[in-house]
Protein backbone atom coordinates (compact mmCIF):
# COMPACT_ATOMS: atom_id res chain seq x y z
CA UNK A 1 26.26 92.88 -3.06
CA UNK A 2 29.86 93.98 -3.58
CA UNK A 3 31.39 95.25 -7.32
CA UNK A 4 34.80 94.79 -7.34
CA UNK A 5 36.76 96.34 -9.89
CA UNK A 6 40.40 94.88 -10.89
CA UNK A 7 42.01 97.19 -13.37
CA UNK A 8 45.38 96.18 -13.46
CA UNK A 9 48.28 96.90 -13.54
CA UNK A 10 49.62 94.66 -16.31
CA UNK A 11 51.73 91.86 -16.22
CA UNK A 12 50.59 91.22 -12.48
CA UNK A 13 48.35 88.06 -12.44
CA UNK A 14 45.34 89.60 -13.91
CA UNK A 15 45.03 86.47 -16.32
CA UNK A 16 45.20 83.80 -13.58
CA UNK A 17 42.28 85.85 -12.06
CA UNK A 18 40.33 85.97 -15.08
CA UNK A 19 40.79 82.11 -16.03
CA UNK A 20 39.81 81.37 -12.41
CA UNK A 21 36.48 82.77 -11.85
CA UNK A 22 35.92 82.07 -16.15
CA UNK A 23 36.25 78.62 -15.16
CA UNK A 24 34.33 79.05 -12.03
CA UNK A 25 31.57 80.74 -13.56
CA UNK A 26 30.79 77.80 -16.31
CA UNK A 27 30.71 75.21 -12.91
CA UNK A 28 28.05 77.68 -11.30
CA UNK A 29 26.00 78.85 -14.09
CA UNK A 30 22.60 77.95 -11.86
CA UNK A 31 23.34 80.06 -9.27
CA UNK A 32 26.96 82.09 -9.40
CA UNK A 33 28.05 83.42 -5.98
CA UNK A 34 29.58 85.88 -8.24
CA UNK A 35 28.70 87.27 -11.44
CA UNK A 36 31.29 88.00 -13.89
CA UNK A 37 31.67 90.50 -16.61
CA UNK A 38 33.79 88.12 -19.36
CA UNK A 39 37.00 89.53 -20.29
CA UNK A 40 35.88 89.37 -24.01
CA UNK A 41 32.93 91.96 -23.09
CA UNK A 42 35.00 94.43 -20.96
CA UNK A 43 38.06 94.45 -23.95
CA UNK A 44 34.91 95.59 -26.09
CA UNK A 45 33.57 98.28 -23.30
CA UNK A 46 36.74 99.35 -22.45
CA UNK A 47 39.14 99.13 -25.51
CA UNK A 48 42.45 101.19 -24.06
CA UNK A 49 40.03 103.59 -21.85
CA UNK A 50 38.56 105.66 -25.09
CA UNK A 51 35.70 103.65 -24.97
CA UNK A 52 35.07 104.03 -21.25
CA UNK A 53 35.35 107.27 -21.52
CA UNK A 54 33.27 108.00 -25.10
CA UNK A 55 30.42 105.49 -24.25
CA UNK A 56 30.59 105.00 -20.29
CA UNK A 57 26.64 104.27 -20.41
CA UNK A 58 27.21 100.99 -22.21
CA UNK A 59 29.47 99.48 -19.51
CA UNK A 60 27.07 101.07 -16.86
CA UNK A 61 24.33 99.14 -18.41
CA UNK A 62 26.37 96.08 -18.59
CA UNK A 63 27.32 96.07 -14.76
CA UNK A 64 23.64 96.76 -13.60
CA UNK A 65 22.53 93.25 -15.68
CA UNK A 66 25.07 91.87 -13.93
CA UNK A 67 23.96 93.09 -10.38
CA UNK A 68 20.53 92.03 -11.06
CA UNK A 69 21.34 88.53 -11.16
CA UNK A 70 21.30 88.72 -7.44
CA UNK A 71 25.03 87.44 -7.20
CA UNK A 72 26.89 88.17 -3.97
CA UNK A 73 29.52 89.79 -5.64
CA UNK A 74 30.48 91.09 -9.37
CA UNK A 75 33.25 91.12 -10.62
CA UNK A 76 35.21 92.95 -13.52
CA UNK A 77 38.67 92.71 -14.10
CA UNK A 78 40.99 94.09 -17.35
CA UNK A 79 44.50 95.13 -17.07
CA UNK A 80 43.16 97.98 -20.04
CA UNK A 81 41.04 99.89 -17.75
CA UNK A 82 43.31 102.45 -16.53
CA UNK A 83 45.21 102.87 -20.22
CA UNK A 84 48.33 101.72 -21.60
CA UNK A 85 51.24 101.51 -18.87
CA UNK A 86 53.70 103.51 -21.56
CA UNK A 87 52.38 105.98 -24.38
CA UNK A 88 55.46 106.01 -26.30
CA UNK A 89 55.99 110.11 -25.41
CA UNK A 90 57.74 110.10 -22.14
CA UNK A 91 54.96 110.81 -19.71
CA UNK A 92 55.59 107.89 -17.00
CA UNK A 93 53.49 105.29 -15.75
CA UNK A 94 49.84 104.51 -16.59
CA UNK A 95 49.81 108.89 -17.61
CA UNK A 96 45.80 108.71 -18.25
CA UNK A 97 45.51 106.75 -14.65
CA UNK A 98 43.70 110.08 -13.16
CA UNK A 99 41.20 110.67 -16.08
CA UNK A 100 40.41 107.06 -16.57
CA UNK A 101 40.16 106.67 -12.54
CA UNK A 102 37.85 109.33 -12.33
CA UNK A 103 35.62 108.24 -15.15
CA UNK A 104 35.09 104.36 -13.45
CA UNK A 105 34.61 106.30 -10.00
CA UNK A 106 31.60 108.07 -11.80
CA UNK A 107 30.74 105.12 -13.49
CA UNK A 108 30.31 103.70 -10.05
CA UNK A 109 29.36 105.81 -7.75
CA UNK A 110 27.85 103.61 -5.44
CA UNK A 111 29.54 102.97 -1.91
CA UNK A 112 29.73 99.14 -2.13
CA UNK A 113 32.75 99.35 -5.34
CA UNK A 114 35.68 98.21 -4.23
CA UNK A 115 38.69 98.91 -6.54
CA UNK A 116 41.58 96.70 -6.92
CA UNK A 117 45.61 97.64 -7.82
CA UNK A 118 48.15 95.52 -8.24
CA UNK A 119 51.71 96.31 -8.25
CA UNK A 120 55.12 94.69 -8.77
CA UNK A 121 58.34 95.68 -8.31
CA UNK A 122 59.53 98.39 -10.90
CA UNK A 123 62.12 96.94 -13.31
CA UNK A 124 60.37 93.09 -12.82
CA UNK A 125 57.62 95.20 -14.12
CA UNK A 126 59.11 97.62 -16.83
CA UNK A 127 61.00 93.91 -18.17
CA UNK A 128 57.53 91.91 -18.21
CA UNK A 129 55.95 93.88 -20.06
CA UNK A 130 59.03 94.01 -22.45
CA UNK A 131 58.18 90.88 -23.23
CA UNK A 132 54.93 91.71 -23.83
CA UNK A 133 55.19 93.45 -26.50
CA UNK A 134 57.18 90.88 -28.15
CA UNK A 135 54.18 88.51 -27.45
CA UNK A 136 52.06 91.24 -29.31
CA UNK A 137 54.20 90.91 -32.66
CA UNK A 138 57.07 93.81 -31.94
CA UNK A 139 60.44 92.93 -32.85
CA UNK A 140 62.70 95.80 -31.19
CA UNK A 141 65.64 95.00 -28.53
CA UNK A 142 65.12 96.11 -24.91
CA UNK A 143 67.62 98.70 -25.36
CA UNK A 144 65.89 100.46 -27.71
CA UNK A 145 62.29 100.02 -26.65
CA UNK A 146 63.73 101.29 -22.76
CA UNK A 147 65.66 104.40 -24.80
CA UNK A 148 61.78 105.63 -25.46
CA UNK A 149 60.72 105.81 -21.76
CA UNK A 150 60.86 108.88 -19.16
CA UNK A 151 63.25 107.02 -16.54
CA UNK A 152 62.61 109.18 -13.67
CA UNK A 153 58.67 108.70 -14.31
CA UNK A 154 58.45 105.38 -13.76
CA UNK A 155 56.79 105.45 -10.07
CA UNK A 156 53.55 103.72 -8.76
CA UNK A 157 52.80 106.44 -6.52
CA UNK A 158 51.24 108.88 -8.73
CA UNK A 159 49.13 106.14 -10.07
CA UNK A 160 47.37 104.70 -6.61
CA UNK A 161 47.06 108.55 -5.82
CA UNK A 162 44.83 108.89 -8.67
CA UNK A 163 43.12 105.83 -7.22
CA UNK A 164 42.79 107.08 -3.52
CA UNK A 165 41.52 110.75 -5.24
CA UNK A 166 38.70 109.48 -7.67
CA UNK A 167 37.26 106.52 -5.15
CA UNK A 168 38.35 107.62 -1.71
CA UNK A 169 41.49 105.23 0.22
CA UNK A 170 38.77 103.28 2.30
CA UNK A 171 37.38 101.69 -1.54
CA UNK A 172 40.73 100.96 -2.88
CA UNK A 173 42.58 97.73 -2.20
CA UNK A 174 46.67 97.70 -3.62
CA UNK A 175 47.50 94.01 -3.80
CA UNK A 176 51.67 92.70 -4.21
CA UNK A 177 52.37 90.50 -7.66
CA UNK A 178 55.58 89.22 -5.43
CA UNK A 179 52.66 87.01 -3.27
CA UNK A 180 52.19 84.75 -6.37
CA UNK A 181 55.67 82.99 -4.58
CA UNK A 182 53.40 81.25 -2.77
CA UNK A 183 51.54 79.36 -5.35
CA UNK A 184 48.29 80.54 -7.60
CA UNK A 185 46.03 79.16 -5.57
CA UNK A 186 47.25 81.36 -2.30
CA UNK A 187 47.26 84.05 -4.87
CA UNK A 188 43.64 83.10 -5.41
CA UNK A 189 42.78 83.45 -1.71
CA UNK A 190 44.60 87.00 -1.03
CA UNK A 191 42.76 88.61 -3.86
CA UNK A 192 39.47 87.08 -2.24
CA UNK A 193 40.01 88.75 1.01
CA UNK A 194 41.87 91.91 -0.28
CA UNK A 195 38.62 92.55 -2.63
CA UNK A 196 36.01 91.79 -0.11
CA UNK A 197 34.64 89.14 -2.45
CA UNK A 198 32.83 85.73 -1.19
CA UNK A 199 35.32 82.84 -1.07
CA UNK A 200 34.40 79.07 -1.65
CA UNK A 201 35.22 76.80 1.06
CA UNK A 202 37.93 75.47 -0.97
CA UNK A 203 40.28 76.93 -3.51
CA UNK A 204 42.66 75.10 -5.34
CA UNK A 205 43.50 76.36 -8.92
CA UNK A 206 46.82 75.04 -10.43
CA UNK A 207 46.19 75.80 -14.49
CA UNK A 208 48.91 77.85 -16.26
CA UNK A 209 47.68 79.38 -19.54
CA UNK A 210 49.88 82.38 -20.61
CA UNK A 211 53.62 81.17 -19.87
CA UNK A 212 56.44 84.03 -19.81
CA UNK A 213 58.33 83.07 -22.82
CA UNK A 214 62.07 81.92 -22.54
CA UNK A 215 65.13 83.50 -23.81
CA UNK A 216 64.76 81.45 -26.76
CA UNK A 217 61.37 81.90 -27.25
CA UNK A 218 61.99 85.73 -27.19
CA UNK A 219 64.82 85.28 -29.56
CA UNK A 220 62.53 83.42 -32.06
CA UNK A 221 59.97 86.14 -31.87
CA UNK A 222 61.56 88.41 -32.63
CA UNK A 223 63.18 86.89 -35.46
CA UNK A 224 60.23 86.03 -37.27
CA UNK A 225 57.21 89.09 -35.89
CA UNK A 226 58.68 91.36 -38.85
CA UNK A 227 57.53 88.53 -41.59
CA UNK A 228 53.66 87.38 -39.54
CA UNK A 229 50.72 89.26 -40.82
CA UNK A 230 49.68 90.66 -37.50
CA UNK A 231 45.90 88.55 -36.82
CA UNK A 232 45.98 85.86 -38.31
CA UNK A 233 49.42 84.64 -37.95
CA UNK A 234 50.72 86.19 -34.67
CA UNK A 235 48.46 84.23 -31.81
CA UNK A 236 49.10 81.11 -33.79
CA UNK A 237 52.67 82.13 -33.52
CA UNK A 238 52.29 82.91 -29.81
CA UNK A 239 50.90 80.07 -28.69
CA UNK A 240 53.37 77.73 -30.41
CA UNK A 241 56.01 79.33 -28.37
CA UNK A 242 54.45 79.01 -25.53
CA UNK A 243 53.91 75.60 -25.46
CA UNK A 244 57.95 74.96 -26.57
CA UNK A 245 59.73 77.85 -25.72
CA UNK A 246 58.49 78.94 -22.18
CA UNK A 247 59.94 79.45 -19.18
CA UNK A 248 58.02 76.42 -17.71
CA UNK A 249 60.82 74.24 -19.07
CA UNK A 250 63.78 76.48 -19.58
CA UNK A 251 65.10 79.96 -18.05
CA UNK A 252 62.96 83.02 -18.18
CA UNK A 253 64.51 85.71 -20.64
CA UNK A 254 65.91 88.43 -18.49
CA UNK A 255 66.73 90.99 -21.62
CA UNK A 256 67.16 93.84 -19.20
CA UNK A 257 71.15 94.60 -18.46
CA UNK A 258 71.60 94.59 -14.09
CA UNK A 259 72.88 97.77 -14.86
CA UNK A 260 69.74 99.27 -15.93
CA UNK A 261 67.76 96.50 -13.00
CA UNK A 262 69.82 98.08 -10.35
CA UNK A 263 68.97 101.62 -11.08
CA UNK A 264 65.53 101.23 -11.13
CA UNK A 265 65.56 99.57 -8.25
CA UNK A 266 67.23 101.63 -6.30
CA UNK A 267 64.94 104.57 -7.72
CA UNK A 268 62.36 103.04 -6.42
CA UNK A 269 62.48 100.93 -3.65
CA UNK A 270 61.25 102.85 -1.17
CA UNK A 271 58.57 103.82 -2.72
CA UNK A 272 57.57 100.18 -3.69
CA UNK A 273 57.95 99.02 -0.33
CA UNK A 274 55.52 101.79 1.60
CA UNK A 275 52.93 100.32 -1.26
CA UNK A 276 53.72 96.68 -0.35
CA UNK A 277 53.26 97.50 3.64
CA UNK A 278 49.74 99.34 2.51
CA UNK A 279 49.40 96.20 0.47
CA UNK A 280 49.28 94.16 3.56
CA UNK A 281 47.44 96.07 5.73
CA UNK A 282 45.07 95.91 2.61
CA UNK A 283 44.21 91.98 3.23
CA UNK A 284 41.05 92.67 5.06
CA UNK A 285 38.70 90.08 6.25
CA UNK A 286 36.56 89.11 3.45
CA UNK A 287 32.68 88.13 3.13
CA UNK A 288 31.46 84.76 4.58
CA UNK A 289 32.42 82.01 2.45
CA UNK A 290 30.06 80.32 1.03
CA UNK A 291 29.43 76.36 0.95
CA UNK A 292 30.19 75.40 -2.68
């Protein structure tokens, strides 16, 4: 039995992961090939890491219940568990990655873990999750929300470090957003292999639930966040937009200037790239696949 762990990053096709094996998991409920820890549990376990951290025993509990189902595989996957990406100070990328790395490697000591890291390009990245925050209810420009981050920071490297120190390189797996070119269900299949995890004979997984907004989607949002009273009103709010304004039917917002695109990038290019070539060699031959 195999525990895969997928915490993150953001804004990289952790939701399509989520839905798929959701979905999966109410088709198999007899006999699940692999068990999954609901998203709606871990955001309780987790919270932003505190939790993780203040009550790791819960969790621990929660994945051993899972195990003993006799699944071939768990699996647990939140874009939370390594922190928040930016802490509003300065202090670069995912800047509690190490402590919150180290607590889910003692949380899971055992040899058959396998943790998974996804990463994107840097200013595709820094932009998404932009938007993000505009999903969440903030109204601020990109200018101004960018004007708050440590530019020279923003690097994956220090992050998978902290995720080849706490669980050793052989037990983590980096994975590249830029493969979800080739369709969701492909997507599907590479994170399969790349986490060791039992694949069904047949994927094919087409559903689109959390649509990038478009640029004027993003423009309404922002408009109208200031005036919504935060839980009640904002996912209502959300989801409208989503199903009008999203870039399935009209151009993705691109708020960041190419000025700003072309700096990052060429910050950190290189760096991406030696993580997408680990990336690859990271597709390792998976588990038998079962029948079903």
């Amino acid at each position: 039995m195999a525990l895969v762990l997928h915490v993150g990053a953001h804004k990289t096709g952790t939701s399509l992961i989520q839905n798929y094996f959701a979905d999966r998991a109410r088709r198999h409920r007899r006999r699940p090939t692999v068990g999954l820890i609901a998203r709606h549990e871990t955001t309780a376990l987790i919270g932003w890491g505190r939790r993780l951290l203040r009550h790791p025993e819960t969790l621990r509990q929660r994945i051993a219940k899972e195990v003993a189902t006799g699944a071939d595989a768990v699996l647990l996957s939140h874009e939370n568990g390594l922190g928040r990406p930016f802490d509003g100070q300065g202090r670069g990328l995912y800047p509690r990655a190490a402590v919150l790395a180290t607590a889910w490697s003692d949380l899971c000591p055992q040899d058959d873990v396998r943790l998974v890291f996804y990463v994107r390009p840097m200013a595709d990245f820094v932009e998404s999750y932009y938007l993000q925050t505009i999903n969440e209810g903030r109204s601020h420009s990109f200018d101004d929300w960018f004007a708050g981050l440590a530019e020279d920071t923003l690097r994956w490297r220090p992050v998978v470090d902290a995720l080849d120190d706490a669980f050793g390189r052989r037990r983590v797996a980096i994975g590249d957003f830029t493969e979800i070119a080739a369709g969701p269900t492909e997507y599907l299949r590479r994170f399969m292999i790349r986490s060791g995890m039992p694949r069904p004979a047949r994927i094919r997984y087409d559903v689109v639930r959390n649509p990038s907004l478009s640029t004027r989607g993003v423009e309404i949002a922002r408009a109208i966040n200031p005036y919504l009273s935060g839980a009640a009103e904002q996912p209502i709010v959300r989801r409208f937009l989503q199903q009008h304004f999203s870039n399935v039917t009209e151009p993705r917002a691109r708020p960041m200037s190419e000025h700003v695109r072309q700096r990052l990038t060429t910050a950190t290019s290189d760096e991406y790239e030696a993580i997408r070539r680990r990336a690859g060699e990271d597709l390792l031959p998976s588990v038998t696949a079962d029948a079903s």
